[in-house]
C-alpha atoms as a PDB file:
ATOM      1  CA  UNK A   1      13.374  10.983  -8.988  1.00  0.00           C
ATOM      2  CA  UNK A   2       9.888  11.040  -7.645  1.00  0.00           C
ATOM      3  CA  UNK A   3       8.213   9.512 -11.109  1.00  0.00           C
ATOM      4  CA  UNK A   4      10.477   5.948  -9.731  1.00  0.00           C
ATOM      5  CA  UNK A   5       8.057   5.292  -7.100  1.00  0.00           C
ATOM      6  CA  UNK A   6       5.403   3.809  -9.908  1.00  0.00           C
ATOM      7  CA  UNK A   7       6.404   0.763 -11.329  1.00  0.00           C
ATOM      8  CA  UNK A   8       4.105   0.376 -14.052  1.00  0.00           C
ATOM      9  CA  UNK A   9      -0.340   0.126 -14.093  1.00  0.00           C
ATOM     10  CA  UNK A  10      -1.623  -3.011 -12.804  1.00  0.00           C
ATOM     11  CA  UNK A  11      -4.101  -4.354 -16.075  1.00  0.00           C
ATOM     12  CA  UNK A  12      -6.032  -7.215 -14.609  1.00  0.00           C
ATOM     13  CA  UNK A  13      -9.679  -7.569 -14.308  1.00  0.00           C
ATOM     14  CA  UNK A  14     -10.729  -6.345 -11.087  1.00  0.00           C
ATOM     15  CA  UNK A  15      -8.328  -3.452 -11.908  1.00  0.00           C
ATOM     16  CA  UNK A  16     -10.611  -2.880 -15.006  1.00  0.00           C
ATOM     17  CA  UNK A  17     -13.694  -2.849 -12.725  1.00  0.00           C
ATOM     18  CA  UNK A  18     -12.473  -0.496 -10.366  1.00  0.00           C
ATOM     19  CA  UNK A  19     -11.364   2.006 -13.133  1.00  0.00           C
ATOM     20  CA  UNK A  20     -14.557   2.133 -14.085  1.00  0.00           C
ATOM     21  CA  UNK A  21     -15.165   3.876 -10.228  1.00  0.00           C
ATOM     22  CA  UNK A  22     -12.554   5.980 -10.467  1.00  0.00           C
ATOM     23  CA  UNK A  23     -10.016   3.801  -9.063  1.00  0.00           C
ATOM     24  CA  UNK A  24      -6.408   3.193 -10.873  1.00  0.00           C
ATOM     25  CA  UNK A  25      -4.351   0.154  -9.705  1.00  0.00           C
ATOM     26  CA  UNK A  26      -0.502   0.514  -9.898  1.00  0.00           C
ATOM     27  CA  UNK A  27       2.615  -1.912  -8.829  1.00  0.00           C
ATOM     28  CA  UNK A  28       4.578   0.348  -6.993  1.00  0.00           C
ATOM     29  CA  UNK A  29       8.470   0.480  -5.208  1.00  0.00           C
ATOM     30  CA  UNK A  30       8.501  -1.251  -2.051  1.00  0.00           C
ATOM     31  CA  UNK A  31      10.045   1.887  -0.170  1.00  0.00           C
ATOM     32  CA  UNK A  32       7.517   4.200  -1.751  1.00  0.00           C
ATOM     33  CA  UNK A  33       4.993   5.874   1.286  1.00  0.00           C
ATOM     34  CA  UNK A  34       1.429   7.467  -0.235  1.00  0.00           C
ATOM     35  CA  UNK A  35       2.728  11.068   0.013  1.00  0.00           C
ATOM     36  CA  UNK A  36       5.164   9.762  -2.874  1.00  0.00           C
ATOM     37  CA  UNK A  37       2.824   7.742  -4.831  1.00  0.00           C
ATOM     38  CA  UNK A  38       0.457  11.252  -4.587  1.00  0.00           C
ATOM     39  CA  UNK A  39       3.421  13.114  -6.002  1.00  0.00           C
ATOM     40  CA  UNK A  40       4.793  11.058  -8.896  1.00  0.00           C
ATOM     41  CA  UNK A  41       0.735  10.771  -9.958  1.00  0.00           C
ATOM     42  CA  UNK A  42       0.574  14.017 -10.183  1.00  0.00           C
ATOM     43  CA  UNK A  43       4.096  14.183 -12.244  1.00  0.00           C
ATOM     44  CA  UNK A  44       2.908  11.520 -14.324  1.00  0.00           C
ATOM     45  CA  UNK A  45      -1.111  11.884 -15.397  1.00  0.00           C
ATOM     46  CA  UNK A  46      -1.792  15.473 -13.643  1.00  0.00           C
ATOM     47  CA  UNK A  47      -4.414  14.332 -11.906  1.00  0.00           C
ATOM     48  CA  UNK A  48      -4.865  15.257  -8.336  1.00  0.00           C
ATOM     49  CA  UNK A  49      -5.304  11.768  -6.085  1.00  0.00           C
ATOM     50  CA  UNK A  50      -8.303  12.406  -3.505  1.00  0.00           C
ATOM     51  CA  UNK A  51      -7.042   9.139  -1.533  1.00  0.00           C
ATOM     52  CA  UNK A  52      -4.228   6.720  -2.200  1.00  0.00           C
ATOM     53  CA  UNK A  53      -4.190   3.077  -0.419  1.00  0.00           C
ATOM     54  CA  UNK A  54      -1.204   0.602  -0.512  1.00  0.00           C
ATOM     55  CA  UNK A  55      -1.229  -3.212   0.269  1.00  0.00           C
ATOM     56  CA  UNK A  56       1.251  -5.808   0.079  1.00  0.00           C
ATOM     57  CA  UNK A  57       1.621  -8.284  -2.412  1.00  0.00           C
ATOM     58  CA  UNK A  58       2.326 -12.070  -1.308  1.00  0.00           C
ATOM     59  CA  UNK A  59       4.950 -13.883  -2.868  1.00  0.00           C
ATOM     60  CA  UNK A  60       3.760 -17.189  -3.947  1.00  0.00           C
ATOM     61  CA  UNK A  61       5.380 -20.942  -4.126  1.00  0.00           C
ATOM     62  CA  UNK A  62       5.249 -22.173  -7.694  1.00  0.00           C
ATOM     63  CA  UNK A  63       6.172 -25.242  -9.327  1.00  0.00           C
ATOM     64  CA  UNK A  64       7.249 -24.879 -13.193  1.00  0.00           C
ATOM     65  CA  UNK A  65       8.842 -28.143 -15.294  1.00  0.00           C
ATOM     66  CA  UNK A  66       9.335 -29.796 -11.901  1.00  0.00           C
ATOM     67  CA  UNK A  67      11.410 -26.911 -10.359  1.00  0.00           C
ATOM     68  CA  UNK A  68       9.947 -25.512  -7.641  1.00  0.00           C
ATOM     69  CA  UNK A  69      10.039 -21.370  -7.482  1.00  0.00           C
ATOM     70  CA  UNK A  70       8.887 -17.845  -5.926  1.00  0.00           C
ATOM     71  CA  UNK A  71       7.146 -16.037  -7.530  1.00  0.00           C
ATOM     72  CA  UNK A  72       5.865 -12.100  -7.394  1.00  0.00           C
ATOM     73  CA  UNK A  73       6.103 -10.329  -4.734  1.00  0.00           C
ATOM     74  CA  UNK A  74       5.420  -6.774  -4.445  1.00  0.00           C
ATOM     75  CA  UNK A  75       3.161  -3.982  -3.364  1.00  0.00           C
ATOM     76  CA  UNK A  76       0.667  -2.577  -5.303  1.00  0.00           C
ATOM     77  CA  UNK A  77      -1.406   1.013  -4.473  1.00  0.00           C
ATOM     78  CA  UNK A  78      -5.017   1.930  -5.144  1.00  0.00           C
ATOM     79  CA  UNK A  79      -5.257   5.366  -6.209  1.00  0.00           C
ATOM     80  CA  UNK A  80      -8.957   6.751  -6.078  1.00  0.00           C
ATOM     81  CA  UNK A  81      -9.652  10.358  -7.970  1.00  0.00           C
ATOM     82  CA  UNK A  82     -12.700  12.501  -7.931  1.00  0.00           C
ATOM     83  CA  UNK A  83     -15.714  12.312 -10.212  1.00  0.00           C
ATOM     84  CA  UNK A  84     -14.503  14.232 -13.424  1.00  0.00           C
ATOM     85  CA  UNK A  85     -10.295  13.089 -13.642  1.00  0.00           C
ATOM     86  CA  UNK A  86      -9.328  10.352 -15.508  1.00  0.00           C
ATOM     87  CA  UNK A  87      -5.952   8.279 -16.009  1.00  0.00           C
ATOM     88  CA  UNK A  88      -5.696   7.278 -19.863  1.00  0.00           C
ATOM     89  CA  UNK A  89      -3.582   4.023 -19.694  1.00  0.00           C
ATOM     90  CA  UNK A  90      -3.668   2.506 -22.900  1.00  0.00           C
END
């Protein structure tokens, strides 16, 4: 199913910034390419993507109650629309 490819939005604060311009942040599947992500966008919030960029995600080395841990991991993809779409998330 093409709607698998997006994970879930990605709510942080430079996420919040960049909505404000029109760009959407979202965790996506690590075998999803940006044809996909353009696709399951459009299945999700009809809106039309005008560019889509993806970057990788760095797992990080935590330490938690003396354990020691990886954390995260991911990619995540930028998805900018034109000047009058929107992408309600809450």
């Amino acid at each position: 199913m093409i709607t698998n490819f997006i994970k879930n939005p990605r709510i942080t604060e430079k996420a919040s910034f960049a909505a404000e311009q029109n760009v959407y942040t979202f965790n996506v599947s690590n075998s999803a390419n940006k044809t996909e992500i353009k696709k399951a966008i459009f299945a999700l919030y009809k809106v039309h993507p005008v560019k889509v960029n993806v970057l990788p995600i760095p797992k990080k080395n935590i330490i938690s109650k003396g354990k020691k841990g990886v954390r995260g991991g991911g990619r995540k993809a930028l998805v900018y629309l034109k000047a009058g779409d929107k992408i309600e998330i809450i």
